[in-house]
Protein backbone atom coordinates (compact mmCIF):
# COMPACT_ATOMS: atom_id res chain seq x y z
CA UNK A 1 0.00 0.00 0.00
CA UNK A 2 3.12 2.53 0.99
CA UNK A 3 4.57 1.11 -2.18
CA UNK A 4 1.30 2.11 -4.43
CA UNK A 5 1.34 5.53 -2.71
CA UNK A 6 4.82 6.57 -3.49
CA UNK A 7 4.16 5.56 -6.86
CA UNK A 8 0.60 7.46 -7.42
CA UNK A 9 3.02 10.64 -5.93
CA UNK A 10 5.66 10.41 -7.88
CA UNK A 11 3.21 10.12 -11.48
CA UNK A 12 1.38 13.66 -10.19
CA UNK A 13 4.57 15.13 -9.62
CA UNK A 14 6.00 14.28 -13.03
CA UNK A 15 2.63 15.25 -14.76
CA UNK A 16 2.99 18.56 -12.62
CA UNK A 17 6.62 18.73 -14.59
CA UNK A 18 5.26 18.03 -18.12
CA UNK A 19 2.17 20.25 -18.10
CA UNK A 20 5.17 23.29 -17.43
CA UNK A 21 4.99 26.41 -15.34
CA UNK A 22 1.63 27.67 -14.84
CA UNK A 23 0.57 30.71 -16.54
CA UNK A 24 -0.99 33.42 -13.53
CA UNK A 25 0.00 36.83 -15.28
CA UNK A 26 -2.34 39.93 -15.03
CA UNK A 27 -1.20 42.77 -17.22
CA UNK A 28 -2.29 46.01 -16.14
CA UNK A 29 -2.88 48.49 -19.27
CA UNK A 30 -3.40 52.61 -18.98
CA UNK A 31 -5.46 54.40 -21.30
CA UNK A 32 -5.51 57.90 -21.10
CA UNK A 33 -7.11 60.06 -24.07
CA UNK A 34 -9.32 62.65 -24.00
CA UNK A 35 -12.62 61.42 -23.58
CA UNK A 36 -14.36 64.90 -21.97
CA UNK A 37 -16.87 63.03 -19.79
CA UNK A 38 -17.88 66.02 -17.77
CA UNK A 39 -17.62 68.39 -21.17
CA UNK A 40 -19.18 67.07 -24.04
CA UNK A 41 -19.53 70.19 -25.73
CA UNK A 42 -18.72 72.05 -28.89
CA UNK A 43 -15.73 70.61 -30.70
CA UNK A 44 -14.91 68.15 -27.75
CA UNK A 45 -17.79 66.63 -28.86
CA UNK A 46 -16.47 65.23 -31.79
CA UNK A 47 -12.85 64.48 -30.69
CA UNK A 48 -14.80 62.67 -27.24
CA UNK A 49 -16.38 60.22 -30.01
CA UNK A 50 -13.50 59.03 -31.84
CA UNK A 51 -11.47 58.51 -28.19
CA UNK A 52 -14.65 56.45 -27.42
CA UNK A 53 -15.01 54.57 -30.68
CA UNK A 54 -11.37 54.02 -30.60
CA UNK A 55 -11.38 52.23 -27.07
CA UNK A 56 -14.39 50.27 -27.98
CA UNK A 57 -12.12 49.07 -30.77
CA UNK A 58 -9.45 48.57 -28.22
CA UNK A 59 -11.85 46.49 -25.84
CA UNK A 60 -12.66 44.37 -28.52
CA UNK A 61 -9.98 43.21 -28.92
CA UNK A 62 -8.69 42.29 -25.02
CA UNK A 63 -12.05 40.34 -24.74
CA UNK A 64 -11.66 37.68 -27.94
CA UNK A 65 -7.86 37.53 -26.17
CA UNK A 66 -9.21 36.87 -22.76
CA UNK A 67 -10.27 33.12 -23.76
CA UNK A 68 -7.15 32.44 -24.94
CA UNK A 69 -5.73 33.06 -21.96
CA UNK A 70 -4.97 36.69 -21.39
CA UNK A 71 -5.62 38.38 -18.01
CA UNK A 72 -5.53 42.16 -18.53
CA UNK A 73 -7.09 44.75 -16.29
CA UNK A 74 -8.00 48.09 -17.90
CA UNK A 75 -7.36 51.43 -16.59
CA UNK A 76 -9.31 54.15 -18.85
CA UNK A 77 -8.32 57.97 -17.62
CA UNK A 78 -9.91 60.89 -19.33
CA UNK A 79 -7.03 63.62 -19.30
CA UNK A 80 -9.12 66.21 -21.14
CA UNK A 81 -6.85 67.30 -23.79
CA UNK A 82 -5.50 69.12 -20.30
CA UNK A 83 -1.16 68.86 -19.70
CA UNK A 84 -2.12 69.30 -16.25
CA UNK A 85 -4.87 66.52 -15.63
CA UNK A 86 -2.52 64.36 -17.55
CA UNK A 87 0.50 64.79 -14.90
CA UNK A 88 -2.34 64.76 -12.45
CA UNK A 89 -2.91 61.09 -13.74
CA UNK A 90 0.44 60.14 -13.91
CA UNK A 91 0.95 61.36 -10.03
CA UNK A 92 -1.82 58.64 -9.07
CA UNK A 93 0.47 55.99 -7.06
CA UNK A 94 -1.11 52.91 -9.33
CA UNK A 95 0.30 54.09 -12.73
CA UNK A 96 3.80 53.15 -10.98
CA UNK A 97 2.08 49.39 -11.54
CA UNK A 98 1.41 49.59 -15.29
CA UNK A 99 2.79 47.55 -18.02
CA UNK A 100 1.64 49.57 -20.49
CA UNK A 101 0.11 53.14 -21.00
CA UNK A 102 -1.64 53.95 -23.63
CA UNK A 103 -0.66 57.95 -24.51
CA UNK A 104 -2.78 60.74 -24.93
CA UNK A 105 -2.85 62.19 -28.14
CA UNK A 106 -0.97 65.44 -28.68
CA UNK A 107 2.36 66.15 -28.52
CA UNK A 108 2.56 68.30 -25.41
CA UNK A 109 1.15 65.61 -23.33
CA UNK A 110 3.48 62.88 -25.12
CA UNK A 111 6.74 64.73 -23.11
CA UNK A 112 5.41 64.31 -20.21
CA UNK A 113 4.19 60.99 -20.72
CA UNK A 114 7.71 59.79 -21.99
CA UNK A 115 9.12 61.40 -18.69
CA UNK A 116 7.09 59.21 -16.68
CA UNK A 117 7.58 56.24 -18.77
CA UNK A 118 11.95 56.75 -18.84
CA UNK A 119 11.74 57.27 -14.87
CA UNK A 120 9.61 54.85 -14.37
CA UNK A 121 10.82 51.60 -16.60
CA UNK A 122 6.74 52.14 -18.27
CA UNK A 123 5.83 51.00 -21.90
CA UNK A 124 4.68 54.16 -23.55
CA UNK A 125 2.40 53.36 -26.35
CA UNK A 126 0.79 56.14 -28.73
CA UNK A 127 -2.14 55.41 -30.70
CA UNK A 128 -2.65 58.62 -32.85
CA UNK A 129 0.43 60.46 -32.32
CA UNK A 130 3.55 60.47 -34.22
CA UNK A 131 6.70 62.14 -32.54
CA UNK A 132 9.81 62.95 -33.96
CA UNK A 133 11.85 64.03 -31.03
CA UNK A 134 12.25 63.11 -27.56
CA UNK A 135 14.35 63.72 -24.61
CA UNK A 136 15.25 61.57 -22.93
CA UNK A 137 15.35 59.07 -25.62
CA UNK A 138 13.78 55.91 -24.56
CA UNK A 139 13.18 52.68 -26.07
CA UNK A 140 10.17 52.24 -24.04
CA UNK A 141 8.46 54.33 -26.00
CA UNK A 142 6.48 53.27 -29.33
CA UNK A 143 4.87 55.49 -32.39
CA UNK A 144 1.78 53.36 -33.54
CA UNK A 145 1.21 55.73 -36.21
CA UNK A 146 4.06 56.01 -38.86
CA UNK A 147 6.24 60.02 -38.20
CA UNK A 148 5.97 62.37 -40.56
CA UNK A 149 9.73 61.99 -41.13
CA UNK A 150 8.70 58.43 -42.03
CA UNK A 151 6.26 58.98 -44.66
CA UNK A 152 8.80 61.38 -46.67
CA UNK A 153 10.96 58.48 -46.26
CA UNK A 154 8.80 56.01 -47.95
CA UNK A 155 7.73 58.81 -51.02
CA UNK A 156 11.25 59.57 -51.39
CA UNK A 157 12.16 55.55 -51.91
CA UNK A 158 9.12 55.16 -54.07
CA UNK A 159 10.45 58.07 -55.82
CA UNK A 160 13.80 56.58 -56.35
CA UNK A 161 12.65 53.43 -57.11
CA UNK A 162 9.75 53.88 -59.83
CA UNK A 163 10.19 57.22 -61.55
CA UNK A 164 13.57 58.74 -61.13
CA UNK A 165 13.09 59.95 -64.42
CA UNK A 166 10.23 62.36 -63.46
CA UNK A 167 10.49 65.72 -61.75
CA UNK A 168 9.08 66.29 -58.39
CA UNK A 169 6.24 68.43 -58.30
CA UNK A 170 5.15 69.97 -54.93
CA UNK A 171 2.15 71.77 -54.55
CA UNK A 172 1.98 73.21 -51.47
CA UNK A 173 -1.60 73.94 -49.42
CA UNK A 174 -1.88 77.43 -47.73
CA UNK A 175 -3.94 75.88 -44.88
CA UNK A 176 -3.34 72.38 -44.85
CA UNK A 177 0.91 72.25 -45.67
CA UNK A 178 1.81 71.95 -42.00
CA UNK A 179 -0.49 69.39 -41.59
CA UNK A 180 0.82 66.71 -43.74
CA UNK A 181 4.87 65.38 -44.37
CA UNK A 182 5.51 68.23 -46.78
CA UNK A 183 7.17 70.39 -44.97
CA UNK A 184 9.69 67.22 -43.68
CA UNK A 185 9.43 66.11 -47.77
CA UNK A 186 11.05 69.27 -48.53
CA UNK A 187 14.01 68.92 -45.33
CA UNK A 188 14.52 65.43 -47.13
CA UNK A 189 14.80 66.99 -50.64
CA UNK A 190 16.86 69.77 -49.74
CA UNK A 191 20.10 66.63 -48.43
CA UNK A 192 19.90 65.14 -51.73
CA UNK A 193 22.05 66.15 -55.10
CA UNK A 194 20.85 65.74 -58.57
CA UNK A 195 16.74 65.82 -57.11
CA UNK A 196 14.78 67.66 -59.78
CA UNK A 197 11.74 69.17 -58.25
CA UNK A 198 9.43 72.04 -58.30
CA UNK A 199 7.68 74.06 -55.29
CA UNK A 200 4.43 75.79 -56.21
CA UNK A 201 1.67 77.64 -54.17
CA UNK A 202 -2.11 75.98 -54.90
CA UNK A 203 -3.31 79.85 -55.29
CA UNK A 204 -0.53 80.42 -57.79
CA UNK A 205 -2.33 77.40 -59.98
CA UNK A 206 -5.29 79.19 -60.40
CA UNK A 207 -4.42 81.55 -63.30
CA UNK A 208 -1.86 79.08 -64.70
CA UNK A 209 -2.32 78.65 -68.64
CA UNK A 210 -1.52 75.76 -70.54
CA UNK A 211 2.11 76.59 -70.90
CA UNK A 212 3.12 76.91 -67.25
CA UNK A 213 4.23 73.88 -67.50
CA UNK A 214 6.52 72.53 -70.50
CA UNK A 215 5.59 70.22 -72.93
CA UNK A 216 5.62 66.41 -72.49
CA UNK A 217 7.47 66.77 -69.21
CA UNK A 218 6.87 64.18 -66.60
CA UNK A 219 6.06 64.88 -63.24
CA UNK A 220 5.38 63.28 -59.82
CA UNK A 221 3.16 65.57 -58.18
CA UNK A 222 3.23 65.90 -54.34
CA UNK A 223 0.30 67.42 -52.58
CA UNK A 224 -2.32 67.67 -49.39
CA UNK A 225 -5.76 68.84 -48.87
CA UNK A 226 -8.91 68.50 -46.95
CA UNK A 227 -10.64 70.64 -49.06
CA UNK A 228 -12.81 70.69 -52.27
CA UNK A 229 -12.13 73.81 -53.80
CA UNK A 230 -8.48 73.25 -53.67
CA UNK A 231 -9.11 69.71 -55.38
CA UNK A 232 -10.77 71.33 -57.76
CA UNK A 233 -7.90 74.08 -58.59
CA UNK A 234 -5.43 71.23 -58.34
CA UNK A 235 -7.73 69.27 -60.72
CA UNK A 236 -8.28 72.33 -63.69
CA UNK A 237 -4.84 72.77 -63.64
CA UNK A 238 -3.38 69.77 -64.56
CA UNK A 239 -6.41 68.98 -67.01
CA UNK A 240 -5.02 72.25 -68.72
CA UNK A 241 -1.24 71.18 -69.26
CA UNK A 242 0.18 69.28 -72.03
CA UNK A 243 2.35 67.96 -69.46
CA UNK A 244 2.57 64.23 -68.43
CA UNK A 245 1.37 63.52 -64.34
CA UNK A 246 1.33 60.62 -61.81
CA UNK A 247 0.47 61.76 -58.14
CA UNK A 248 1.50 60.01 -54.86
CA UNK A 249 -1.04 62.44 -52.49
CA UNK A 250 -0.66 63.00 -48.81
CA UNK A 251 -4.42 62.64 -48.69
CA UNK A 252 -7.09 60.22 -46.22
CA UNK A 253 -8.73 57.64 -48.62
CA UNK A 254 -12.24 59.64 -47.92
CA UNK A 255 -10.58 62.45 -50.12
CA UNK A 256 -9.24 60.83 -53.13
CA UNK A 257 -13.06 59.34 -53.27
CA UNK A 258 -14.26 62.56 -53.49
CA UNK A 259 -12.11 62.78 -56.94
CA UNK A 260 -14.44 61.76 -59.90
CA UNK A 261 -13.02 57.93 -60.60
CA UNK A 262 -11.72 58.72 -64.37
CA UNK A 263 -9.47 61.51 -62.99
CA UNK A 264 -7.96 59.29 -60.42
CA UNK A 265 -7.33 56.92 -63.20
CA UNK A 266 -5.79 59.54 -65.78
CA UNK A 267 -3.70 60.95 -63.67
CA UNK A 268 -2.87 57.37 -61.49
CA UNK A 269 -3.75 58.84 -58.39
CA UNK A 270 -2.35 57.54 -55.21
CA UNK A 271 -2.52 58.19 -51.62
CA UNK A 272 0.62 57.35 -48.79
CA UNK A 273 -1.26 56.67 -45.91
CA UNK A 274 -1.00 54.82 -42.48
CA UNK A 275 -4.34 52.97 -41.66
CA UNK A 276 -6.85 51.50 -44.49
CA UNK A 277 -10.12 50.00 -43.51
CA UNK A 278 -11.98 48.79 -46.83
CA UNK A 279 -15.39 49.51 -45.55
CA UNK A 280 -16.95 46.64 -48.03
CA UNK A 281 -14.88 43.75 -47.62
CA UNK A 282 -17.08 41.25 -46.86
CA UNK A 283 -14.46 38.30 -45.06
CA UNK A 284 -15.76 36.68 -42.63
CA UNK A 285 -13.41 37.80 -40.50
CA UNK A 286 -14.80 41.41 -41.45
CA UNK A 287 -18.02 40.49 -40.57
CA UNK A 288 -16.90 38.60 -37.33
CA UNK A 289 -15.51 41.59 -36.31
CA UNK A 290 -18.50 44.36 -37.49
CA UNK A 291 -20.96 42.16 -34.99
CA UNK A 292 -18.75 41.85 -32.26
CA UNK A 293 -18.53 45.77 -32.12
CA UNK A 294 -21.96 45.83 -32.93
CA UNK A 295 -23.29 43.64 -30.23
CA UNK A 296 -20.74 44.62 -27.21
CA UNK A 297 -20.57 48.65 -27.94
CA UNK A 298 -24.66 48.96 -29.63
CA UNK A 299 -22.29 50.69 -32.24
CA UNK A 300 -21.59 50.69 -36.01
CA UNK A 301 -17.60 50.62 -36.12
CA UNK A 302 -15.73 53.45 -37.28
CA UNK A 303 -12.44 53.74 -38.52
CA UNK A 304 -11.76 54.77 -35.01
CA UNK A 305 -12.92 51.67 -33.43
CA UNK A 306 -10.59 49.30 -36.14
CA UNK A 307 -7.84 51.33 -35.18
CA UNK A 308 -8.56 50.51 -30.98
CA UNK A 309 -9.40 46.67 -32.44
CA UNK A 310 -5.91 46.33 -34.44
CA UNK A 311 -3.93 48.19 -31.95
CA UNK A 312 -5.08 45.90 -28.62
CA UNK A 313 -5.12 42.56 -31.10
CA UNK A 314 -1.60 43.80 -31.68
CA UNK A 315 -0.75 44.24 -27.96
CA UNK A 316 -2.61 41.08 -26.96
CA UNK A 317 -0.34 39.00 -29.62
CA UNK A 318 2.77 40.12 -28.17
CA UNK A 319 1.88 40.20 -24.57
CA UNK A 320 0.91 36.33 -25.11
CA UNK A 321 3.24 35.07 -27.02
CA UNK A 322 6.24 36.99 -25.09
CA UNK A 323 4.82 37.62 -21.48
CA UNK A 324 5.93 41.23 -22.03
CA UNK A 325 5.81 44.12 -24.63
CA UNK A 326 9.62 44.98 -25.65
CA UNK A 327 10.65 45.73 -29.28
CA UNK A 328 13.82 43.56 -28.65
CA UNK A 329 10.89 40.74 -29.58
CA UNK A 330 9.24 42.06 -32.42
CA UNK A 331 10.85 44.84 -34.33
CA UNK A 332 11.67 44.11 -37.54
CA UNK A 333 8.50 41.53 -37.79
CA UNK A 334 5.59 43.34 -40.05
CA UNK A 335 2.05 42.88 -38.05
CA UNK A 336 -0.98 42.95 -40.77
CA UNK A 337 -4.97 43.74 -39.45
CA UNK A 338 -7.70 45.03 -40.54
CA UNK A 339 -6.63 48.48 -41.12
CA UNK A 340 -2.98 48.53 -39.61
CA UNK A 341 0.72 47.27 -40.75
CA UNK A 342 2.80 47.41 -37.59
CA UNK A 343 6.59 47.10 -38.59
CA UNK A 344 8.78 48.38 -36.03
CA UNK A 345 12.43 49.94 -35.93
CA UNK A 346 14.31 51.48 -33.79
CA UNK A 347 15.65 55.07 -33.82
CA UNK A 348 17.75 57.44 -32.17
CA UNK A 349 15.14 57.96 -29.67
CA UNK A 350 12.07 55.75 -29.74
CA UNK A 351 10.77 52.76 -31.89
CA UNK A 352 9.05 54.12 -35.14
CA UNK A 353 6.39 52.45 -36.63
CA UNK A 354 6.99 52.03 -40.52
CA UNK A 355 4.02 50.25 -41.63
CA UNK A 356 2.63 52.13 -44.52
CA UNK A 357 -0.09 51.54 -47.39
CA UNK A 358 -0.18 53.03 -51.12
CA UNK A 359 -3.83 52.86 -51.94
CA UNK A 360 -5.01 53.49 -55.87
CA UNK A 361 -8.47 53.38 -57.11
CA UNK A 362 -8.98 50.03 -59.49
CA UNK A 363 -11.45 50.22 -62.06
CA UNK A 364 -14.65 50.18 -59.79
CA UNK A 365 -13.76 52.94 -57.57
CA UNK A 366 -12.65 50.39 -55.00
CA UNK A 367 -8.88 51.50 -53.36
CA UNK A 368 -6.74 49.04 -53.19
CA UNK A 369 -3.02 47.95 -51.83
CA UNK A 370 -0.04 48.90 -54.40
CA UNK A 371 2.88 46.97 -53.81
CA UNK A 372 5.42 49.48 -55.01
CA UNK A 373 8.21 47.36 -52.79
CA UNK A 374 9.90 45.56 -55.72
């Protein structure tokens, strides 16, 4: 009987061994964005949606996670678009406990935020955001959205590596130039010999004739808008050239559908952008996703909420397959959802996301992927 009982012991103890260390991890995430509970008013209104829709997104995606095995417990802060309520936050003794925070979304708050994070060994993870600078540099800290440094990057390459032969035209936007990766286009431009390329003001275009430009030149025009009338200018000015045009546009897909389908196609209209959600694709996957949303947030899903969805599947991926969130795991390794590439690199100062789309319109209207890597 001893005998029987030493055995019976001993076979738990080695199935104990084979079934490995058990998993008890709870990973405690930050989010802090301006959500303007106690102030939805006026243009907080607005910006208060897309914070929600985006963390509904986010949600999402930690719950189809949680059954396969992820423990996360979700801190959501509303900073109020306010530097001080967001150092307010930070002084709260539990975000010393976080794995991750999630950053709020302009750049003021991102300094302090990266403070924190470098003093406090912190993940710093921002959604919207794209910063080009910051002291102290710290790998802790990760740009989900591609810099603007970045995207002149990638048009400069796709420059080099599928029209060298054409001259770059730049048109730049009186209201909207700052907004876009001109203005860190033209830094790039101004480091490299033997560039051909052009600067022009949109209200210059306006009483441009048909031999502004020469004849049977080609061009590679450059250019970003939010606006009609401007698309319009832009439009009635090349239409009157007997030049020869391809455009790579720092535009969001909504805009270049705004652009009557045969010009897109004359001119082989493109648009560099970061995040593409193709609204109609009807996967199943799609559609797992739509009703998910639908059902847990009584919500139609923005492009908001797919960015939240891809950017906690992301985060959920790595935190299960690594027990931890450092780029020493991952960068380098290209991440593909709904509406996001994730590809990783480090910099001087922080890990850059480089995960970019070129969209074009095919012959239904319908934008899709160019792969302009080869």
């Amino acid at each position: 009987m001893r005998f029987r009982l030493i055995v019976i012991v001993l076979l738990l103890f080695l199935q104990h061994l084979n079934a490995g260390p058990q998993k008890d991890t709870t990973y405690r995430i930050a989010i802090i964005l301006p959500f303007h509970w106690n102030d939805y008013t006026g243009q907080n209104i607005n910006r208060s949606n897309i914070m929600l829709d985006y963390y509904n997104g986010f949600l999402v995606a930690l719950k189809n996670y949680e059954s396969k095995g992820l423990n996360v417990k979700l801190y959501a802060f509303d900073n109020e678009n306010d530097t001080n309520k967001t150092k307010e936050i930070l002084s709260r003794p539990e975000l010393k406990t976080m794995n991750l925070i999630v950053t709020p979304i302009m750049e003021s708050h991102l300094h302090i935020v990266n403070h924190f994070s470098s003093k406090n060994g912190i993940i710093a993870f921002s959604p919207f955001t794209a910063i080009d600078s910051l002291f102290p540099n710290n790998p802790l800290f990760y740009n989900a959205a591609p810099a603007e440094t970045t995207k002149a990057n990638e048009f400069y390459m796709y420059y080099r590596k599928n029209c060298p032969d054409k001259t770059l035209l730049i048109l730049k936007s009186k209201n909207y130039w700052e907004q876009g990766f001109g203005p860190e286009l033209l830094k790039l431009l101004e480091t490299k010999n033997n560039i051909d390329y052009k600067v022009l003001n949109v209200e210059d275009l306006f009483k441009a004739d048909s031999t502004f430009l020469a004849r049977s030149k080609k061009y590679l025009v450059f250019h970003n808008t939010r606006n009609k009338k401007e698309l319009v200018i832009v439009g009635s000015f090349m239409d009157r050239q007997k030049a020869s045009f391809e455009m790579l546009l720092d535009y969001k897909p909504y805009i270049l559908e705004q652009i009557a389908l045969d010009r897109r196609i004359k001119y082989d209209m493109k648009i560099l952008t970061a995040d593409h959600f193709d609204e109609t694709d009807s996967s199943w996957k799609v559609r797992k996703f739509r009703n998910e949303y639908r059902d847990q947030c009584k919500l139609e899903v923005s492009r908001y909420g797919v960015i939240g969805h891809d950017q906690g599947t992301f985060i959920s991926e790595i935190l299960l397959k690594y027990n931890r969130f450092n780029a020493n795991d991952f960068t380098g390794e290209p991440f593909q959802y709904f509406s996001t590439e994730y590809l990783f690199k480090k910099d001087h100062h922080c890990n850059q996301n480089k995960g970019l789309f070129i969209l074009r319109s095919d012959d239904e209207g319908k934008l899709s992927i160019v792969d302009y890597s080869k």
